[in-house]
PDB file of N, CA and C in Angstrom:
ATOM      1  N   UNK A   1      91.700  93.065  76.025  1.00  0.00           N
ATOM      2  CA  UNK A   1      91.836  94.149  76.981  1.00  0.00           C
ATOM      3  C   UNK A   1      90.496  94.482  77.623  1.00  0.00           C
ATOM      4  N   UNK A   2      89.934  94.855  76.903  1.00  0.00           N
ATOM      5  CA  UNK A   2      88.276  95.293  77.263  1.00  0.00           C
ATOM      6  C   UNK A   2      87.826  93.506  78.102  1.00  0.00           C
ATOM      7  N   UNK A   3      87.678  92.732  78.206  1.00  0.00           N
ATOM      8  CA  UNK A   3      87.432  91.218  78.569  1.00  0.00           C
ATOM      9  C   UNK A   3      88.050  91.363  80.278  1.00  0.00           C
ATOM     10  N   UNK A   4      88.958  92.339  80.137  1.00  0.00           N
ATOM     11  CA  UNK A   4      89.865  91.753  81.485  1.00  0.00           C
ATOM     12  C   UNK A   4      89.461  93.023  82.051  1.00  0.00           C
ATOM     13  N   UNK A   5      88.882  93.982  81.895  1.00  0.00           N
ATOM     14  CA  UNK A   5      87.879  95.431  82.264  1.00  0.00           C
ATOM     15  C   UNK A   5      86.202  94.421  82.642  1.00  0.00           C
ATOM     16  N   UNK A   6      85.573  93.714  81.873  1.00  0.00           N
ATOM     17  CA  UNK A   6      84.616  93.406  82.337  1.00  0.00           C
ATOM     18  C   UNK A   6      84.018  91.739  82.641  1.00  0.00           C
ATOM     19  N   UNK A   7      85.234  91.121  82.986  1.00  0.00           N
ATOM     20  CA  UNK A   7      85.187  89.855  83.352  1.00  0.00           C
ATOM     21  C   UNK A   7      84.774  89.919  85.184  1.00  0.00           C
ATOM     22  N   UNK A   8      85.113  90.825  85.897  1.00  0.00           N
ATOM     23  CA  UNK A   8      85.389  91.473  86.881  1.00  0.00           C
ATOM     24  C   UNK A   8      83.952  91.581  87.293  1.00  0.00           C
ATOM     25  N   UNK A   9      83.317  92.881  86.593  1.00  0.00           N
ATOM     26  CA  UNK A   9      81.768  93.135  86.477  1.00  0.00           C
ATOM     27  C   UNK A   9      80.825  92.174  85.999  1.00  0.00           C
ATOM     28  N   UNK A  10      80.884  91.162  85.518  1.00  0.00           N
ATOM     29  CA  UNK A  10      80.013  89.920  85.202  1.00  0.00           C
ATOM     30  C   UNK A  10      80.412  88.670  86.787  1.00  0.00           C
ATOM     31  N   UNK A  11      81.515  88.727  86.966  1.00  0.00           N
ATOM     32  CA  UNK A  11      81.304  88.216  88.006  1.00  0.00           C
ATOM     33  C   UNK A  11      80.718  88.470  88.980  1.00  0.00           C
ATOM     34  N   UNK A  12      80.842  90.027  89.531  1.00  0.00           N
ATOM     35  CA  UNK A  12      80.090  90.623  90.559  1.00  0.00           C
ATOM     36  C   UNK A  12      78.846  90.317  90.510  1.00  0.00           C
ATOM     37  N   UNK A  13      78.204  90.683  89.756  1.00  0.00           N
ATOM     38  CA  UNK A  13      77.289  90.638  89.365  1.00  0.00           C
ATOM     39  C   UNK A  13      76.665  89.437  89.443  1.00  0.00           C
ATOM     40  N   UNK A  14      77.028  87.763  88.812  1.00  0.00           N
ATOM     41  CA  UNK A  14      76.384  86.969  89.586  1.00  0.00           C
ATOM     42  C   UNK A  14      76.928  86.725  90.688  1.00  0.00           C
ATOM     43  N   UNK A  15      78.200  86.809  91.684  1.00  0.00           N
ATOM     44  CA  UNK A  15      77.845  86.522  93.060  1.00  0.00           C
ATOM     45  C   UNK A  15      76.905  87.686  93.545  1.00  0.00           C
ATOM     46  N   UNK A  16      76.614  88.670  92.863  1.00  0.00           N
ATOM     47  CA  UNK A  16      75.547  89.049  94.248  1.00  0.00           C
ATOM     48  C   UNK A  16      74.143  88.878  94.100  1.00  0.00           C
ATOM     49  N   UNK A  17      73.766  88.220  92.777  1.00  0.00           N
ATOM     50  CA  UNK A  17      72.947  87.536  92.579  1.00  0.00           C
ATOM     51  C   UNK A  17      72.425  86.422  93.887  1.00  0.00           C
ATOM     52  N   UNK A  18      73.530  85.340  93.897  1.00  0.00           N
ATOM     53  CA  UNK A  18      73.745  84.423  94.420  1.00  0.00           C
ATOM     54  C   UNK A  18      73.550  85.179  96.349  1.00  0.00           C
ATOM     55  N   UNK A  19      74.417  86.076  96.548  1.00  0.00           N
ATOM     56  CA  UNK A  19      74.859  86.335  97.774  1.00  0.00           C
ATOM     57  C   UNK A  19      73.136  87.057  98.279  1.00  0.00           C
ATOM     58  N   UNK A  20      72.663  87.641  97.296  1.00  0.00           N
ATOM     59  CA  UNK A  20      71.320  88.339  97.760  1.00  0.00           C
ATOM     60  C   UNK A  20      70.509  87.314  97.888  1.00  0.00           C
ATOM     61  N   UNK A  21      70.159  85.924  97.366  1.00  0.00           N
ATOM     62  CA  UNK A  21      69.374  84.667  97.592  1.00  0.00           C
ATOM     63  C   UNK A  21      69.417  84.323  99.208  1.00  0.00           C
ATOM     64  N   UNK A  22      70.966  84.340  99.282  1.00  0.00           N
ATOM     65  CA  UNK A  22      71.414  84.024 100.619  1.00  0.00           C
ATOM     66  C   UNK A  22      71.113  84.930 102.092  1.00  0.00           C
ATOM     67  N   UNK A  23      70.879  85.762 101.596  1.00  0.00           N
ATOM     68  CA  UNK A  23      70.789  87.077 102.990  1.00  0.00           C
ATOM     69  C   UNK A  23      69.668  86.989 103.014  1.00  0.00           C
ATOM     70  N   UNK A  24      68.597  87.037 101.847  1.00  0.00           N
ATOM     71  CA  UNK A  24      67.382  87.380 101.796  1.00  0.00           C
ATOM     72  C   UNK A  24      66.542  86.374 101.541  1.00  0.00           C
ATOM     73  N   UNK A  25      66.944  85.726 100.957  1.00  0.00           N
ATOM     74  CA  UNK A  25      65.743  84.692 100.045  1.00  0.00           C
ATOM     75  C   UNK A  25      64.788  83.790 101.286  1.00  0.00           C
ATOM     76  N   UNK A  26      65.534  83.705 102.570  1.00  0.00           N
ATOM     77  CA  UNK A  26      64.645  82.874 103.354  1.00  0.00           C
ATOM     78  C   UNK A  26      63.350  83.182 103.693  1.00  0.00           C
ATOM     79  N   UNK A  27      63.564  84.703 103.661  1.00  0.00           N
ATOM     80  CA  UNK A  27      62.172  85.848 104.400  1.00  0.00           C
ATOM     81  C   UNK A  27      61.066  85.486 103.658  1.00  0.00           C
ATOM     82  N   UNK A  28      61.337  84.489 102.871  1.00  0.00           N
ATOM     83  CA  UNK A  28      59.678  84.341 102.574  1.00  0.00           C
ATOM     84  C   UNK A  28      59.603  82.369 102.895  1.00  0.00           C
ATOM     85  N   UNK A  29      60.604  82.083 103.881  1.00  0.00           N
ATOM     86  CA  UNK A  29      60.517  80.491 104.569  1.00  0.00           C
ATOM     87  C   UNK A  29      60.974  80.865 106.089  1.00  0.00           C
ATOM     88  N   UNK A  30      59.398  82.239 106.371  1.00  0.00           N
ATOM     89  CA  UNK A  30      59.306  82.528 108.017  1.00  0.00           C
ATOM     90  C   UNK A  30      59.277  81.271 108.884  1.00  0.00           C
ATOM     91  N   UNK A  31      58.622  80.040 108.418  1.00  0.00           N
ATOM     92  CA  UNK A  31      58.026  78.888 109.286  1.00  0.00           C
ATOM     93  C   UNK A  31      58.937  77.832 108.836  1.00  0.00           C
ATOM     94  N   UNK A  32      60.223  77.722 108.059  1.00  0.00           N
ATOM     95  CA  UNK A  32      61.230  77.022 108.630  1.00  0.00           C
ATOM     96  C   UNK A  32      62.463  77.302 109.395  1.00  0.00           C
ATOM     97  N   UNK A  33      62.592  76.212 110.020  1.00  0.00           N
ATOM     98  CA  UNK A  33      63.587  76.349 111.267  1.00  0.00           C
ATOM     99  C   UNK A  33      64.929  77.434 110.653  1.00  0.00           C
ATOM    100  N   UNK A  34      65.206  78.357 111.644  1.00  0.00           N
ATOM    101  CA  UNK A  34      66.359  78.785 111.787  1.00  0.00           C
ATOM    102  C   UNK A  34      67.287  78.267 111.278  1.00  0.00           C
ATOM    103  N   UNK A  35      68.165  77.177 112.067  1.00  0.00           N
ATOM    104  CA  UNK A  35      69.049  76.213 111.824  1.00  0.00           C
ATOM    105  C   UNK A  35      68.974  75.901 110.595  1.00  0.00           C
ATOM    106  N   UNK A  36      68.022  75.651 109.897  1.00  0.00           N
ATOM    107  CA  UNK A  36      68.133  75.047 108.088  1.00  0.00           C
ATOM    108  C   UNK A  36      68.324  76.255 107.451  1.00  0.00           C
ATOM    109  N   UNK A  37      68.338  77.348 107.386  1.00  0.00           N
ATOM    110  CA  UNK A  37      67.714  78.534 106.497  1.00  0.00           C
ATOM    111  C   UNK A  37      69.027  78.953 107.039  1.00  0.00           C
ATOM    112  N   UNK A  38      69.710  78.942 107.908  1.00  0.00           N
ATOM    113  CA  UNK A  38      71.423  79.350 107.873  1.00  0.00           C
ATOM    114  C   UNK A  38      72.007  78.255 107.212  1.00  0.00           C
ATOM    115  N   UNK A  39      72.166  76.967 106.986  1.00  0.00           N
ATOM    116  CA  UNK A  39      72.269  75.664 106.468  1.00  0.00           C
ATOM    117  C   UNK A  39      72.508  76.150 105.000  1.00  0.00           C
ATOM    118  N   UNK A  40      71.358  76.516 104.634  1.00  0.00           N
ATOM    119  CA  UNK A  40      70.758  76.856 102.835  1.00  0.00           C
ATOM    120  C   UNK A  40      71.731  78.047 102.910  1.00  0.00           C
ATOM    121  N   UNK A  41      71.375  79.387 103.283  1.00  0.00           N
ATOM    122  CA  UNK A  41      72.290  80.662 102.987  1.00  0.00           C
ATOM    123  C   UNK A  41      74.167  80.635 103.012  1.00  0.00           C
ATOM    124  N   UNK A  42      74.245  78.943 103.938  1.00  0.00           N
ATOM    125  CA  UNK A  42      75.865  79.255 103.955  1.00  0.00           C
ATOM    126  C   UNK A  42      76.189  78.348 102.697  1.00  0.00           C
ATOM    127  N   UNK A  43      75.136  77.560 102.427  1.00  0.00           N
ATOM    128  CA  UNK A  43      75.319  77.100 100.976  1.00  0.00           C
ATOM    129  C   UNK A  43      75.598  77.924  99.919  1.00  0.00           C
ATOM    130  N   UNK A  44      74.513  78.396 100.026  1.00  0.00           N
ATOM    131  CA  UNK A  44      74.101  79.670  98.996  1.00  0.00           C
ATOM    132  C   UNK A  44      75.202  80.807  98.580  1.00  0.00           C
ATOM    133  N   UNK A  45      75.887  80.648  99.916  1.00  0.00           N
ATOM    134  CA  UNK A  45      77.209  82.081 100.291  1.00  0.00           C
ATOM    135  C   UNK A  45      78.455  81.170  99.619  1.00  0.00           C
ATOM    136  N   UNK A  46      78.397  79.947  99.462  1.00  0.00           N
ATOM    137  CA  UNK A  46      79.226  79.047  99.145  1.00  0.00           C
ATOM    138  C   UNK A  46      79.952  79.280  97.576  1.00  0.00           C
ATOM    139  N   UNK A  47      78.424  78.993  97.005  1.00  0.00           N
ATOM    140  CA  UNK A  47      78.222  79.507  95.372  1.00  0.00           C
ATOM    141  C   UNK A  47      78.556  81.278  94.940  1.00  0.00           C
ATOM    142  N   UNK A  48      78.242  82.023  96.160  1.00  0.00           N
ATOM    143  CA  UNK A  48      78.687  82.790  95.406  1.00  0.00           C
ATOM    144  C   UNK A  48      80.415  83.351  95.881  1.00  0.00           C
ATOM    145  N   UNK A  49      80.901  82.832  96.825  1.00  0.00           N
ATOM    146  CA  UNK A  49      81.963  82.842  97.040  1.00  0.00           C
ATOM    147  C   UNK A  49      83.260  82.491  95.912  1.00  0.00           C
ATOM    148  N   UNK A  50      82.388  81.427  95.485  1.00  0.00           N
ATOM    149  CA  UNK A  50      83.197  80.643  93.925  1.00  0.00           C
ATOM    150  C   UNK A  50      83.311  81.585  93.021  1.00  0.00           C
ATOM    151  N   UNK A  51      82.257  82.996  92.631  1.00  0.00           N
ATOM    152  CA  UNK A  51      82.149  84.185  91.833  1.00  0.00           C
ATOM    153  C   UNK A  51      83.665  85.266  92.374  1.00  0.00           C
ATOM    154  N   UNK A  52      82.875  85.524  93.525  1.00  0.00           N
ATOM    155  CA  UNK A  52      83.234  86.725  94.488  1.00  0.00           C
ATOM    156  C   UNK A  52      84.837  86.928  93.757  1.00  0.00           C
ATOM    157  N   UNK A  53      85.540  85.529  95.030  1.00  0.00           N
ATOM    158  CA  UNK A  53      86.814  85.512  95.034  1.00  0.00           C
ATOM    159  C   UNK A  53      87.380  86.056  93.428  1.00  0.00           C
ATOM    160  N   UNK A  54      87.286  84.889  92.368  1.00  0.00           N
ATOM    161  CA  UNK A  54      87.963  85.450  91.093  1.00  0.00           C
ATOM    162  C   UNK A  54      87.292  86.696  90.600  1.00  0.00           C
ATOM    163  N   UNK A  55      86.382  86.837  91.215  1.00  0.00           N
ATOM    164  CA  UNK A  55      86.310  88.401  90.585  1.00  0.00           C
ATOM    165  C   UNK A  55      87.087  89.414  90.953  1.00  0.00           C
ATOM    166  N   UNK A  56      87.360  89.766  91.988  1.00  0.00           N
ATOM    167  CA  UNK A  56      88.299  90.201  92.834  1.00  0.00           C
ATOM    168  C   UNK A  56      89.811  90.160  92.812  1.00  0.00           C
ATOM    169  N   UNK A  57      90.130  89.002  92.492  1.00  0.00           N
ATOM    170  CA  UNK A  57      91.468  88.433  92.259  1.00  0.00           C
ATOM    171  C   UNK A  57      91.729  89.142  90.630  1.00  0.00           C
ATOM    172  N   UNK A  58      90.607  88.240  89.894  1.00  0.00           N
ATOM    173  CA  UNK A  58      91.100  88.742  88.046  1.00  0.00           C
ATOM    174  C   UNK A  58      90.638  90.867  88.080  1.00  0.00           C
ATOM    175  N   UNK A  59      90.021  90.881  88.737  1.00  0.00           N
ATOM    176  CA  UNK A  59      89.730  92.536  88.913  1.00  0.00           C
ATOM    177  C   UNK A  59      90.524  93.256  89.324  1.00  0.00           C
ATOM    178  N   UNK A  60      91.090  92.993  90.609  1.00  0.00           N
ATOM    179  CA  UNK A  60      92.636  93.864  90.833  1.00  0.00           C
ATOM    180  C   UNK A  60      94.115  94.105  89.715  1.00  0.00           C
ATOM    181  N   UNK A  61      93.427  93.144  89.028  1.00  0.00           N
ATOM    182  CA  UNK A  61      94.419  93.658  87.881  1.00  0.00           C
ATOM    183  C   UNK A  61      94.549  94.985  87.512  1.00  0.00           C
ATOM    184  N   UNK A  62      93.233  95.390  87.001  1.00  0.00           N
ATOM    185  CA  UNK A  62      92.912  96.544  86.326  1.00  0.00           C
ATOM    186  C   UNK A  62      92.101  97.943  87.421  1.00  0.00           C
ATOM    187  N   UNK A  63      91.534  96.877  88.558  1.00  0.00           N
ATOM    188  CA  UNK A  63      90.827  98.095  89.395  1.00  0.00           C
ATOM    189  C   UNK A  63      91.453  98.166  90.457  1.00  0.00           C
ATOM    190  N   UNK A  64      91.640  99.478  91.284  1.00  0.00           N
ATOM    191  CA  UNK A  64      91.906  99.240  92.564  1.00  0.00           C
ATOM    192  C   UNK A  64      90.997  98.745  93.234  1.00  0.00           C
ATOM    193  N   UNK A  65      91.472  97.975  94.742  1.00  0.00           N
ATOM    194  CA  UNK A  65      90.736  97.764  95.918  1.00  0.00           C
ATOM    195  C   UNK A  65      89.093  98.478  96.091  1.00  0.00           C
ATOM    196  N   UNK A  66      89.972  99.512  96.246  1.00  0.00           N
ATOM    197  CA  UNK A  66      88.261 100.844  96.474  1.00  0.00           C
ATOM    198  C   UNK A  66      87.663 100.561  95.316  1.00  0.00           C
ATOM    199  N   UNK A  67      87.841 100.674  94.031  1.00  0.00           N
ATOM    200  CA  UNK A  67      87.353 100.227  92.987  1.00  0.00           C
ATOM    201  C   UNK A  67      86.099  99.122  92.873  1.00  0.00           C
ATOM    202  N   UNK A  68      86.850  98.376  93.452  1.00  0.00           N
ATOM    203  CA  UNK A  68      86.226  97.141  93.371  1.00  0.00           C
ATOM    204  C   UNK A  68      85.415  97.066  94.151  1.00  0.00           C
ATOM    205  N   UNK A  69      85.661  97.648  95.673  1.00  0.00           N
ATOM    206  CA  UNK A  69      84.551  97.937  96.616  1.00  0.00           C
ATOM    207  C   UNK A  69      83.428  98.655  96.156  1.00  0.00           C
ATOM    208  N   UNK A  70      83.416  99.117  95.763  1.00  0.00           N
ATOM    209  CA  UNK A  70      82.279 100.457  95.086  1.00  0.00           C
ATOM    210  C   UNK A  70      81.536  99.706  94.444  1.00  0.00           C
ATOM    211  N   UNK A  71      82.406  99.316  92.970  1.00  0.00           N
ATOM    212  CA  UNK A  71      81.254  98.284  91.742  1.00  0.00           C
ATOM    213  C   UNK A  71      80.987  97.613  92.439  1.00  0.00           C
ATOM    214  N   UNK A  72      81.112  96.462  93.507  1.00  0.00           N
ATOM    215  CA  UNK A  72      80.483  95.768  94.390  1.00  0.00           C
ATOM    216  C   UNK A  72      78.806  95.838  94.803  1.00  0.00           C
ATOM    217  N   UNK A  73      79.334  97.492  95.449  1.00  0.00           N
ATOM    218  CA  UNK A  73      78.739  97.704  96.613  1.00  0.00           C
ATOM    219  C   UNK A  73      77.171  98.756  95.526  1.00  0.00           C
ATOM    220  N   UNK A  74      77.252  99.121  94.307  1.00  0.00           N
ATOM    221  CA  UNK A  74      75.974  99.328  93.224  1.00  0.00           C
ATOM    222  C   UNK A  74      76.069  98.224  92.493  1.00  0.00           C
ATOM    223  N   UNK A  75      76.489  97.229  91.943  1.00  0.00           N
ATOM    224  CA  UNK A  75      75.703  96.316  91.880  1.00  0.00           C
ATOM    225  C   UNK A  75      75.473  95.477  92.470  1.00  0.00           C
ATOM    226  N   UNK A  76      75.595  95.430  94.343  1.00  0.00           N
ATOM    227  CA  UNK A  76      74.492  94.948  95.057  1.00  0.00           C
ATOM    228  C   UNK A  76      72.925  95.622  95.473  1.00  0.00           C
ATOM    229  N   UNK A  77      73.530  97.181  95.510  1.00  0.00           N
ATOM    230  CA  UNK A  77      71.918  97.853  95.449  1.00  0.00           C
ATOM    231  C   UNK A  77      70.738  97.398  93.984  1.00  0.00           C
ATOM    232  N   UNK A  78      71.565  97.640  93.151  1.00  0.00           N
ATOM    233  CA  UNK A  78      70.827  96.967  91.577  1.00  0.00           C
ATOM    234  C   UNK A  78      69.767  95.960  91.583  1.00  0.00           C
ATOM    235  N   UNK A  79      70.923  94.580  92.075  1.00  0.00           N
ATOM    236  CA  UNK A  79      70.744  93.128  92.635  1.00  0.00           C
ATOM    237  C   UNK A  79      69.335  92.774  93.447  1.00  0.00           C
ATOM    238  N   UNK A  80      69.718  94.370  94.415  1.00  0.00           N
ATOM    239  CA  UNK A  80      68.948  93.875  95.405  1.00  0.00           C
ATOM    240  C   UNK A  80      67.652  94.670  95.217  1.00  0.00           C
ATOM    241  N   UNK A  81      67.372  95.601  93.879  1.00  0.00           N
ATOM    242  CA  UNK A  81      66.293  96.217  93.987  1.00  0.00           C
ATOM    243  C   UNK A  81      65.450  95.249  93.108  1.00  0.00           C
ATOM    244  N   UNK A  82      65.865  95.106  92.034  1.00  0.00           N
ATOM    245  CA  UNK A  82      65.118  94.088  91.461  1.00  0.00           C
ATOM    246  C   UNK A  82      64.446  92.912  92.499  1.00  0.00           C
ATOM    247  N   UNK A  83      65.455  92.115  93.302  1.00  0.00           N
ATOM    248  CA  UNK A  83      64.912  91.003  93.849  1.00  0.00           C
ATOM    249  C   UNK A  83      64.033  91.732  94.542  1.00  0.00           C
ATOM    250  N   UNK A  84      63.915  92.954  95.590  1.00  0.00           N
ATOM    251  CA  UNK A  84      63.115  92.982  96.894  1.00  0.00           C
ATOM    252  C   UNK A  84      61.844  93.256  95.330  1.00  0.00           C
ATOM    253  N   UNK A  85      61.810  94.070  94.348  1.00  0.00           N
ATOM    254  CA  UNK A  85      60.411  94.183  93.418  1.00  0.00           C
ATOM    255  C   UNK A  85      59.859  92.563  93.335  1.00  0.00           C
ATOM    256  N   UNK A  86      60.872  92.034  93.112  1.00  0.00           N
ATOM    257  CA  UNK A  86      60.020  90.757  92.072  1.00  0.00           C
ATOM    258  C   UNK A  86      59.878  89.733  93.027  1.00  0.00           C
ATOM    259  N   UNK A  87      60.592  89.513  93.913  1.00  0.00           N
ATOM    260  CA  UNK A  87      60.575  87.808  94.991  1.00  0.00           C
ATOM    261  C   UNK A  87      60.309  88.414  96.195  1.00  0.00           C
ATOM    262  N   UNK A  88      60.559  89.428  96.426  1.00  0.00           N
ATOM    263  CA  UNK A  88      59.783  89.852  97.856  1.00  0.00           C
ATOM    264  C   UNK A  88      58.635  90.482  97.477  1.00  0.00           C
ATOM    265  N   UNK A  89      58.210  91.245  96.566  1.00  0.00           N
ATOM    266  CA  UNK A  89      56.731  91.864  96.413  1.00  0.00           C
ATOM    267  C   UNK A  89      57.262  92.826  96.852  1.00  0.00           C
ATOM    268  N   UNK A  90      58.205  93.756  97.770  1.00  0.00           N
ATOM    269  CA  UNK A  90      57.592  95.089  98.534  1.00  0.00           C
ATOM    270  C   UNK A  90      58.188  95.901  96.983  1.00  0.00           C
ATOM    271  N   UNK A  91      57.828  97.391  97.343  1.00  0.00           N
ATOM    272  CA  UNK A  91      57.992  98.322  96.667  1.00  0.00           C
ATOM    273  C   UNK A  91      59.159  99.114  97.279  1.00  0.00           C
ATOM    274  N   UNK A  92      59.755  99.642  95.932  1.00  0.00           N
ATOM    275  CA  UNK A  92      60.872 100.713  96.553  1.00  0.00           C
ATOM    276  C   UNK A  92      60.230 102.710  96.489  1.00  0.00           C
ATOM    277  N   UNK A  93      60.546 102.574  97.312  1.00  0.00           N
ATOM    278  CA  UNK A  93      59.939 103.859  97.412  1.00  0.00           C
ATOM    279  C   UNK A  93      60.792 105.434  96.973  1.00  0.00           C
ATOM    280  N   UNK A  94      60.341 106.743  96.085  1.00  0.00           N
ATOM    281  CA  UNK A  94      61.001 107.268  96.161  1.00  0.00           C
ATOM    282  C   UNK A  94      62.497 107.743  97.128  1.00  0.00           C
ATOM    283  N   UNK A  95      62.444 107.473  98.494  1.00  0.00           N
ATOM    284  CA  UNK A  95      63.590 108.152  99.491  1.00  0.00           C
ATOM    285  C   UNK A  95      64.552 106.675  99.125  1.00  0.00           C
ATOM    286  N   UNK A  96      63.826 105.385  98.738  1.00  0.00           N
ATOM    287  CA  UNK A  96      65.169 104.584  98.246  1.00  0.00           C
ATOM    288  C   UNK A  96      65.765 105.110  97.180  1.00  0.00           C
ATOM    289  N   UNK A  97      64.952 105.829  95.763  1.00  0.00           N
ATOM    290  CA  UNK A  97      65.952 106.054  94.689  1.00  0.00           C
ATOM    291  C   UNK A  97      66.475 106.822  95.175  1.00  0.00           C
ATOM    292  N   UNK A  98      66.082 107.914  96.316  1.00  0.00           N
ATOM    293  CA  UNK A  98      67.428 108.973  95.988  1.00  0.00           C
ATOM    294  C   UNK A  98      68.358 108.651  97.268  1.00  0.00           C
ATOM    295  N   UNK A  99      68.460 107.529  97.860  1.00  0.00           N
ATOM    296  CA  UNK A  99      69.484 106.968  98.470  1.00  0.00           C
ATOM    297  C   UNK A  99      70.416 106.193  97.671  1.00  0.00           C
ATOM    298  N   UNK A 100      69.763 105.427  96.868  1.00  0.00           N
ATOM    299  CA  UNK A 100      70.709 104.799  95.798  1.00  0.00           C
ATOM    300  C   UNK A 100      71.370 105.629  95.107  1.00  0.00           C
ATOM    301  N   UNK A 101      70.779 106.715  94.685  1.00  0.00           N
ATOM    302  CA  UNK A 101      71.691 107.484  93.152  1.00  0.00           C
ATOM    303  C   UNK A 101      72.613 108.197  94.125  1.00  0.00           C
ATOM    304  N   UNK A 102      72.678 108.782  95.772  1.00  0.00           N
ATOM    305  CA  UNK A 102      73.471 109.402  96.187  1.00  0.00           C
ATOM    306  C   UNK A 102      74.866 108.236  96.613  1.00  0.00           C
ATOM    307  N   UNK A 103      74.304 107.146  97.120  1.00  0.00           N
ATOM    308  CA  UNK A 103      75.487 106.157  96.288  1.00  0.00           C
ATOM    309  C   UNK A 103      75.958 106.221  95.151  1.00  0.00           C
ATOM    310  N   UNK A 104      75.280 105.922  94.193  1.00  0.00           N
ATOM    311  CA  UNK A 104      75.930 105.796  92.614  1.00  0.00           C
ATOM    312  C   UNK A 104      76.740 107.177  92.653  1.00  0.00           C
ATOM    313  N   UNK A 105      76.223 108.518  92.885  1.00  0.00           N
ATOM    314  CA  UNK A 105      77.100 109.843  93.453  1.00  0.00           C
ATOM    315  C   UNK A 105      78.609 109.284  93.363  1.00  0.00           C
ATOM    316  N   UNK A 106      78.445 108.985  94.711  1.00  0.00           N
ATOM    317  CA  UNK A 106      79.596 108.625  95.506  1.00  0.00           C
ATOM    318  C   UNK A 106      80.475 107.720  94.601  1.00  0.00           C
ATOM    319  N   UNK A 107      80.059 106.470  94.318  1.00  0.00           N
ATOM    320  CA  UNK A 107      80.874 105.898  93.277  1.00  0.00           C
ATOM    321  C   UNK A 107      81.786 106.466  92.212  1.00  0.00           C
ATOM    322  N   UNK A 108      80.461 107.643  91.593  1.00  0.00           N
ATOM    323  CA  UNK A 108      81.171 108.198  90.271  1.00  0.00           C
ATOM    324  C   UNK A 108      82.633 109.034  90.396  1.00  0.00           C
ATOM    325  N   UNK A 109      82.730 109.945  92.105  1.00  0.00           N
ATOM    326  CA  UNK A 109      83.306 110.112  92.461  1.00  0.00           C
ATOM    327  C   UNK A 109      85.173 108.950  92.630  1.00  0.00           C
ATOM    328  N   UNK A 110      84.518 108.046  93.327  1.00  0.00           N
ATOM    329  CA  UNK A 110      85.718 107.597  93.474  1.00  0.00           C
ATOM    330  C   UNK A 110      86.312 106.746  92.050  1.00  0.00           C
ATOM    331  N   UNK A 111      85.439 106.651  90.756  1.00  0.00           N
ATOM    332  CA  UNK A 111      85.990 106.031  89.914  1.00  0.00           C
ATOM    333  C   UNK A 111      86.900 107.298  88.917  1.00  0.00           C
ATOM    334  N   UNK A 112      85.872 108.337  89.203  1.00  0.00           N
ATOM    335  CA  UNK A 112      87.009 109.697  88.543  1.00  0.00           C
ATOM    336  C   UNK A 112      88.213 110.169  89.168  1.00  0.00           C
ATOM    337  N   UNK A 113      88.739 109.464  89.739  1.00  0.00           N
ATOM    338  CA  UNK A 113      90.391 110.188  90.100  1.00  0.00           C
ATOM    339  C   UNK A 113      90.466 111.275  91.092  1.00  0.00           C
ATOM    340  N   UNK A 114      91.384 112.226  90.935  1.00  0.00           N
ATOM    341  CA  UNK A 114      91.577 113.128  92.018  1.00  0.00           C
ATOM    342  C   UNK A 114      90.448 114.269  91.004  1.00  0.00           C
ATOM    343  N   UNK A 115      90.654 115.020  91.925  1.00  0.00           N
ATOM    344  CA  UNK A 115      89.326 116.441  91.715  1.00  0.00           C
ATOM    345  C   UNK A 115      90.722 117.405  91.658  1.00  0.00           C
ATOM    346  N   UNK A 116      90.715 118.668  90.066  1.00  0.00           N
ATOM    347  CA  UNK A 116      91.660 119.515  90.392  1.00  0.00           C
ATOM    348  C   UNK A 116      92.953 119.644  89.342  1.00  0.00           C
TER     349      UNK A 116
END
């Protein structure tokens, strides 16, 4: 039971691994061609497409739609804070955490049910 609750969240989790390589990872291959670096990312979008989908599919079991949109959509901020620290170098700056946690907000919201 619990397996089919977080088979869902391990998948997410590496496609957006995968999917953040793809959006982002070129910005530091400024001086190769365009054309290749969409080439690589639709690759890249390829692999994590192979995640995405069954996550989604085996996840609607147990989560709704919105559900699933949400866990998505914080652990791509997660995903993506780590990578911009460690493979891009920049820094996140206080007005990002409290943009993120007013997401995570929002999430906690729609995973608690009705209000009332």
């Amino acid at each position: 039971m619990i397996l089919s609750y977080l088979t869902p969240v391990v998948l997410l989790a590496i496609s957006n691994i995968f999917m953040t390589f793809a959006w982002y990872g070129h910005l530091k291959f400024t001086t190769k061609p365009l054309f290749l670096v969409i080439i690589a990312s639709w690759s890249i979008a390829l692999i994590e497409y192979c995640f995405a989908v069954p996550a989604n599919r085996y996840g609607h079991a147990v989560y709704s739609a919105a559900e699933l949109k949400t866990m998505q959509e914080v652990i791509t901020l997660a995903v993506f804070a780590v990578f911009s620290i460690f493979y891009l170098g920049e820094q996140l700056t206080i007005n990002h955490a409290i943009g993120f946690a007013l997401i995570c907000l929002g999430a906690f919201f729609i995973f608690k049910g009705p209000i009332g």
